[in-house]
Every structure is written in structure tokens, then in C-alpha cells.
Protein backbone atom coordinates (compact mmCIF):
# COMPACT_ATOMS: atom_id res chain seq x y z
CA UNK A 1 256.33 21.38 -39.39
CA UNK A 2 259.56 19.99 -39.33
CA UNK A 3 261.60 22.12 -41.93
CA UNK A 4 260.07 24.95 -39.48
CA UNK A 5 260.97 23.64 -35.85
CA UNK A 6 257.61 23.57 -34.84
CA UNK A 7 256.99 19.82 -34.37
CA UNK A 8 258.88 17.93 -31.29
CA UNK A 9 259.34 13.96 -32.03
CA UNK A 10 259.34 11.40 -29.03
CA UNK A 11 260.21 8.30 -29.86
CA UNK A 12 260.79 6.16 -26.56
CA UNK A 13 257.59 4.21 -25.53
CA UNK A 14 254.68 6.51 -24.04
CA UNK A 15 251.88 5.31 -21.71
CA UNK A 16 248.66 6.02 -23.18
CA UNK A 17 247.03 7.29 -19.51
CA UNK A 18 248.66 10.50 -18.97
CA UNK A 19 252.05 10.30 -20.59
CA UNK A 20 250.98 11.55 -24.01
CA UNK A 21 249.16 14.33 -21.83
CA UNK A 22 252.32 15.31 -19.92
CA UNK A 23 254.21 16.38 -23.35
CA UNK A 24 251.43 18.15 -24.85
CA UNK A 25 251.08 19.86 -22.03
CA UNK A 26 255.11 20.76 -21.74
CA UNK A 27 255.14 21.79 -25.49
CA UNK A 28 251.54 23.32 -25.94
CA UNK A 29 252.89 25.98 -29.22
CA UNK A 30 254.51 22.78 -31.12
CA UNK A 31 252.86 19.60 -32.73
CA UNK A 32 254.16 16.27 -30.67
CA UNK A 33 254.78 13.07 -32.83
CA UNK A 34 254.51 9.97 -30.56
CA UNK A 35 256.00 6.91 -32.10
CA UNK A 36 255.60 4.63 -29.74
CA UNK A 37 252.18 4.55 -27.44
CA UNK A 38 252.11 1.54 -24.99
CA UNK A 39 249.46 -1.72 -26.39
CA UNK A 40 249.51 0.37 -30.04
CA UNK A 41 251.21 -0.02 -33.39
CA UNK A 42 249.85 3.32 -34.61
CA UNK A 43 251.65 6.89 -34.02
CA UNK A 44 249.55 9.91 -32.90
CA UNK A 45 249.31 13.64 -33.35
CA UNK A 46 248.77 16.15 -31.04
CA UNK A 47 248.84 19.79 -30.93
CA UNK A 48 248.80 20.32 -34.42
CA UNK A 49 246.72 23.19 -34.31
CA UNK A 50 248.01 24.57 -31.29
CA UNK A 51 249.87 28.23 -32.13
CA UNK A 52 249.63 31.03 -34.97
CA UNK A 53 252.16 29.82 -36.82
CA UNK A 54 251.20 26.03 -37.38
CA UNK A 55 247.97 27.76 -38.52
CA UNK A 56 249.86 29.58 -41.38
CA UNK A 57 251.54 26.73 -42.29
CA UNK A 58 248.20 24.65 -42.65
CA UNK A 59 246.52 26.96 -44.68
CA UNK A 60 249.77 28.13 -46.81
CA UNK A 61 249.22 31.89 -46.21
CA UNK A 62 251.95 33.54 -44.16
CA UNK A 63 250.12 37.40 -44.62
CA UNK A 64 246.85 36.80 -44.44
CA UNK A 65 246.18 33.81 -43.37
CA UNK A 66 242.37 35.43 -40.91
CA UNK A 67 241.38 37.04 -44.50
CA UNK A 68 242.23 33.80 -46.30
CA UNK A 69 240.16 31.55 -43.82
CA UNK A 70 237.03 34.21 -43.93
CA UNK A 71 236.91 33.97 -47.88
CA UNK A 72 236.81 30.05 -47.57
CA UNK A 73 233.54 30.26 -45.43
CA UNK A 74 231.96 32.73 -47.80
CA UNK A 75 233.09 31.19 -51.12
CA UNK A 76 232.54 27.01 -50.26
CA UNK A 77 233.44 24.75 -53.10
CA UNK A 78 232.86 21.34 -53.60
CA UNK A 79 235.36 19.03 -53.79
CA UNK A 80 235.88 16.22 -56.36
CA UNK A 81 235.01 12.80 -55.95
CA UNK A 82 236.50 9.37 -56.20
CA UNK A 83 235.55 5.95 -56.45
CA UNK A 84 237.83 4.42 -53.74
CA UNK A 85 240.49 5.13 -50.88
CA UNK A 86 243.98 3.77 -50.03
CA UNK A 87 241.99 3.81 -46.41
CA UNK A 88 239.56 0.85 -47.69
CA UNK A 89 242.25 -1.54 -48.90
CA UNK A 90 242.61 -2.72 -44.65
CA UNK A 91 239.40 -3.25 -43.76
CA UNK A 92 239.41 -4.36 -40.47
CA UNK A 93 236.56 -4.89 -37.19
CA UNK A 94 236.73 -1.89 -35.21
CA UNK A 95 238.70 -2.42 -32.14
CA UNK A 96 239.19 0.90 -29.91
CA UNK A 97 241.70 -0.99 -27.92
CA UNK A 98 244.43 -0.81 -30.85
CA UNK A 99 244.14 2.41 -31.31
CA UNK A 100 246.53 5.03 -29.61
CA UNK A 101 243.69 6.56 -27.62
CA UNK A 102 244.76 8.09 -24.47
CA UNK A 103 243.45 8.79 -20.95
CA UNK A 104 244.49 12.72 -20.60
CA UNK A 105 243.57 13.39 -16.91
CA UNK A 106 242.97 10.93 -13.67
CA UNK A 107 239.43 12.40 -13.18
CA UNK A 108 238.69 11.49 -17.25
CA UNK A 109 235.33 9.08 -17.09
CA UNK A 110 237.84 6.87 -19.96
CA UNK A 111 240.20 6.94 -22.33
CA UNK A 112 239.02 9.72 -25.26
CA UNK A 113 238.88 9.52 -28.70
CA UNK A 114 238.85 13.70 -28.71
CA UNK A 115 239.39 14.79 -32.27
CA UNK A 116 237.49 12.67 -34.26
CA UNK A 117 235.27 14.17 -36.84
CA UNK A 118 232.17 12.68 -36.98
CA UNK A 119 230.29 12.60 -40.85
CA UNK A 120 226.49 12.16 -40.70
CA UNK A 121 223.65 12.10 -43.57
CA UNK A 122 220.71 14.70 -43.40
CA UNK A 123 217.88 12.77 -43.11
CA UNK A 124 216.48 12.33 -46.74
CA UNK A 125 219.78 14.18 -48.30
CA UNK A 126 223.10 13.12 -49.51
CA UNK A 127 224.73 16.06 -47.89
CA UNK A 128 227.09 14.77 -44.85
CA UNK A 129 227.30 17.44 -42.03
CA UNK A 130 230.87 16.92 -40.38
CA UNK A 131 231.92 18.49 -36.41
CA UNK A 132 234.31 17.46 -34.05
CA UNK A 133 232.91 15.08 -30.56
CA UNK A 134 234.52 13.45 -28.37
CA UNK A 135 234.19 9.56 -27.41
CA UNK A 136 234.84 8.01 -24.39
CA UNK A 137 235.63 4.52 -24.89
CA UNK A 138 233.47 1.68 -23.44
CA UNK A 139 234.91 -1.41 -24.52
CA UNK A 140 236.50 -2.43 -27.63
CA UNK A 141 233.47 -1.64 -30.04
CA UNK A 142 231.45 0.86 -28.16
CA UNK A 143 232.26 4.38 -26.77
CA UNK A 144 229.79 7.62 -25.23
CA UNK A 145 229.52 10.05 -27.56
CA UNK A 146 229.35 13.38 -26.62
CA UNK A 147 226.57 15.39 -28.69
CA UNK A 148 226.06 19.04 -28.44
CA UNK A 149 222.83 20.93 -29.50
CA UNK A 150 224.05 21.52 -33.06
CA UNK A 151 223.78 19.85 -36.29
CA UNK A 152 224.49 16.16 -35.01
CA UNK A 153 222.05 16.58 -32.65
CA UNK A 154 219.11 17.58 -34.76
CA UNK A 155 219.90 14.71 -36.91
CA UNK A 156 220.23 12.09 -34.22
CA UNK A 157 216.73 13.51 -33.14
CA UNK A 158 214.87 13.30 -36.35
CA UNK A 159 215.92 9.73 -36.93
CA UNK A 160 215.40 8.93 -33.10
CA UNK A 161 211.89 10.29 -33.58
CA UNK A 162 211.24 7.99 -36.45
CA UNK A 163 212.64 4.86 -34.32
CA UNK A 164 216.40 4.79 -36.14
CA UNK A 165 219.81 4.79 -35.45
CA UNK A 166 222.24 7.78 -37.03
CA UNK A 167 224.74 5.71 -39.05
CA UNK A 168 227.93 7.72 -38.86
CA UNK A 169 231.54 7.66 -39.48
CA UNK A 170 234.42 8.87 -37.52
CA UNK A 171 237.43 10.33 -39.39
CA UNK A 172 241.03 10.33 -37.88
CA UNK A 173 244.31 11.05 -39.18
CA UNK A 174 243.08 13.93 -41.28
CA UNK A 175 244.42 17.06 -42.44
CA UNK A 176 244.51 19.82 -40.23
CA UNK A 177 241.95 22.02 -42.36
CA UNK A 178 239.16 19.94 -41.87
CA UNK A 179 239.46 20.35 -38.29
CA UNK A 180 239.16 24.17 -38.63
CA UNK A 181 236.16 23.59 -41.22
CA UNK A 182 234.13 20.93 -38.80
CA UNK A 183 234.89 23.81 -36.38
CA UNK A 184 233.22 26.81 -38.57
CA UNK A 185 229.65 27.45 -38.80
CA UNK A 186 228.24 26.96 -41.51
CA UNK A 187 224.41 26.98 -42.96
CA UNK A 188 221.96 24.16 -41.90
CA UNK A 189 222.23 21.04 -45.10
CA UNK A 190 225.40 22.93 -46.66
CA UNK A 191 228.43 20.36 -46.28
CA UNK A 192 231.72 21.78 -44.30
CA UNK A 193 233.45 19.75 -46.55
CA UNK A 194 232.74 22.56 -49.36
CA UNK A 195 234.61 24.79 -46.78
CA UNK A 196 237.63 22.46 -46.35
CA UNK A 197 238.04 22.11 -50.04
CA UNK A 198 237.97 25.80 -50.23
CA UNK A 199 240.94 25.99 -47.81
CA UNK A 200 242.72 23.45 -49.06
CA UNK A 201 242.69 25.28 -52.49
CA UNK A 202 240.68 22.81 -54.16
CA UNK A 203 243.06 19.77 -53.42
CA UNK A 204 240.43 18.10 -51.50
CA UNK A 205 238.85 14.18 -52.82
CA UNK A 206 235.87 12.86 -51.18
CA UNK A 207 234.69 8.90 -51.22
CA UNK A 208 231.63 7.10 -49.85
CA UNK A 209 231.83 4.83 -47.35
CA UNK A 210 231.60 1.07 -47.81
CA UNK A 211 228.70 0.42 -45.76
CA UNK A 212 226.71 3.49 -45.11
CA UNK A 213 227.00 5.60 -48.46
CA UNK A 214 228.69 9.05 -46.08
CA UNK A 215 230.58 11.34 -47.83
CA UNK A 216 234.09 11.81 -46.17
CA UNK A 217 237.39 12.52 -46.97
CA UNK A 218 239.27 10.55 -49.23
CA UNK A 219 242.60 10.81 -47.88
CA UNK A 220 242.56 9.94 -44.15
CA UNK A 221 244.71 7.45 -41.97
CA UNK A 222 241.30 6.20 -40.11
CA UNK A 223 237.32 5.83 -40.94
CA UNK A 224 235.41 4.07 -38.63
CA UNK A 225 231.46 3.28 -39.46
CA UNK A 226 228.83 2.73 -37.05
CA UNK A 227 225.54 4.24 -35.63
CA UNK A 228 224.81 6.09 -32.92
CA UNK A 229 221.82 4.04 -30.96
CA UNK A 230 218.83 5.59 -30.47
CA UNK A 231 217.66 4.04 -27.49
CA UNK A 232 221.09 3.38 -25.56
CA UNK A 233 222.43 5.93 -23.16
CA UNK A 234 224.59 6.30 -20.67
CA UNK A 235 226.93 8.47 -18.56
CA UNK A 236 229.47 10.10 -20.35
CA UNK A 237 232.19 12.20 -18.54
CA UNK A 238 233.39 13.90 -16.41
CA UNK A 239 235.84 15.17 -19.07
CA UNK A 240 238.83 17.96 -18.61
CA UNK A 241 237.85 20.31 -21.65
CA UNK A 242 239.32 22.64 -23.32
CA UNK A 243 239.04 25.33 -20.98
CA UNK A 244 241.22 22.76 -18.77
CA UNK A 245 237.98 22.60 -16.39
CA UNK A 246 236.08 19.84 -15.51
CA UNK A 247 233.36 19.16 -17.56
CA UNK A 248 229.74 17.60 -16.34
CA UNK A 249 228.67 14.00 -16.31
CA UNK A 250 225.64 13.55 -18.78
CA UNK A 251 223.54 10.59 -20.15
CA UNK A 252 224.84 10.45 -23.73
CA UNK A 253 224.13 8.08 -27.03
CA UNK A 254 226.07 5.01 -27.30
CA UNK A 255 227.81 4.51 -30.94
């Protein structure tokens, strides 16, 4: 990104409600690198997926980079597995407040952990489904997690029917082609981290975690483990999306 102008670096001290929004929002085709967010020791990432040509650089194909992407979602492979991550040796209590998670917009129900990738177990399988939901933070251990109708969902219901919790674990720090493959459909029990090694040209390690035996990434900054409750709810939202509209308030899972 750098060697190719298309990442902007600001290093003077940025307030994590609505300052990190106001230069992502001023530089929306370039990745911003914030060195400094106010009550965090950790940088953050932001629009690194955000124009055409960050998406060529991600995938290394300048030409084709739509045909490239299309053969990695027909031809999944899986990727190779290790014993143990860099990301295990600082094992810590998770603590949202240390974290550089940002407040984007005043009408925001909370600050938003928004690009997390979520890994969860198919009940009775080995096979961890991955997708992108948003969090909005509680308190220092507990956040609203935003679940769709999709994979997640189905597996939070089949274990809430049976009276459990959905251990998960939430990936951040990550390269940019597991976003795109979290992102992708894919067939119900096949992994999308078979499609993320496929776009990474094989170059892709998984590990399991440390307490809940998921299947995640290897090489990540952050993995955070805990469960999504079964029985604890409440509102989550409103949330400026994507669309840069406000979102509903809904009664969502607590993890």
C-alpha cells in the first residue's frame, strides 16, 4: 500500500468517537493507518478494502483480478495446519476497553467492533463457518452481536434449541482476503477458509484455538474466544451501515 500511495498515515493522537470516522470518511479510496487512538496502545486499519486498486494489490492480480477471485470460489483448497500461533504467546483477559474500537457516528447505540470475523463450529463437525458481524460494545467483556439469517444464525439456533451457548472466536488484524472470503457465499458445512487459502495462493496456516478447539487463522494480530449466550438478549443498534443509513434497533445475543 505504501510503495503504491494508496495508504495515508496519521500519526498525532485520534479520539476513538468520531475522529477515526472523520478521516475515513475524507480519504474513502485509500487505507488510513492510525497510530495513535486515545485510551489504546494498539494501531488500527481502516479502509483497506475500500477502491479497485487496493483490491488488486490484495489478491496480487493486476489483469484479472474478478476472474482470479471467481476461480477461488469454485476451486476451494484447504489450507495447512499448525500446532501454535505467535497470537497465543500474550494471552491475556479480554478487555474491549483496550482495544482501538471506535464510535463512528453520534446516533451509534456504542462503540463497534465492525470487522471482526466471527469463526463458529457446525454443530457435530469440525468445520468452522467464518462471516463478518458487528459488535457493539457493552462493557469491558460483553458486546451485542449482530446476527443475520445466515450461517451463524442457524448455528446459534441449533445449539440454542438444545439449551447451549455458540462458543466462538472473533478474528482481528487479519489479512485482507479473508474479509472478501467471510464475505462470499459459499455451500452450507464447506469452510470459507478453503476459499481464503485459495486466494491467498495457498499461503494460508490455520490453528485451533486454546479453549474452544475453532479453526482460525494462524496469522492474525487478535483472537478473542467466547460464546454467544443463548438466553441473553438485548438491544443492539441503531447502527449507521454501510449504505451510510441508519440501521434498526433489534434484540440481539449477548457474547
Amino acid at each position: 500500500l505504501k510503495q503504491s500511495n494508496l495508504i495515508i498515515e496519521v500519526h498525532d493522537e485520534v479520539k476513538f468517537e468520531y475522529g477515526i470516522t472523520e478521516h475515513l470518511q475524507t480519504n474513502k479510496d485509500n487505507a488510513v493507518m492510525f497510530y495513535d487512538i486515545e485510551g489504546s496502545h494498539f494501531p488500527l486499519i481502516g479502509n483497506s478494502l475500500s477502491s479497485r486498486e487496493q483490491l488488486k494489490l490484495v489478491l496480487n492480480e493486476q489483469l484479472n483480478h474478478y476472474g482470479f477471485f471467481q476461480q477461488a470460489l469454485l476451486n476451494p483448497k484447504e489450507p495447512y495446519k499448525t500446532e501454535t500461533s505467535l497470537t497465543f504467546s500474550n494471552k491475556k483477559q479480554v478487555n474491549f476497553s483496550h482495544l482501538p474500537i471506535p464510535k463512528f457516528f453520534p446516533v451509534d447505540g456504542g462503540r463497534y467492533l465492525s470487522s471482526g470475523i466471527v469463526f463458529a463450529k457446525f454443530p457435530g463437525t469440525d468445520t468452522s463457518n467464518m462471516s463478518i458481524h458487528r459488535i457493539m460494545i457493552l462493557d469491558d467483556q460483553r458486546g451485542a452481536i449482530r446476527i443475520v439469517p445466515r450461517d451463524l444464525h442457524k448455528i446459534f439456533l441449533e445449539n440454542k434449541n438444545t439449551g447451549l451457548d455458540t462458543p466462538i472466536a472473533v478474528v482481528n488484524g487479519y489479512h485482507p482476503s479473508l474479509a472478501l472470503a467471510a464475505s462470499s457465499p459459499t455451500p452450507l458445512n464447506q469452510s470459507e477458509l478453503a476459499v481464503a487459502n485459495s486466494l491467498m495462493r495457498g499461503k494460508l496456516s490455520t490453528v485451533k484455538t486454546p479453549r474452544y478447539n475453532i479453526t482460525v487463522p494462524s496469522d492474525v494480530e487478535f483472537i478473542l474466544e467466547g460464546k454467544i449466550l443463548a438466553d441473553e438478549a438485548v438491544n443492539e443498534g441503531p447502527f449507521v451501515d454501510i449504505t451510510g443509513t441508519y440501521d434498526d434497533i433489534r434484540i440481539q445475543p449477548i457474547v
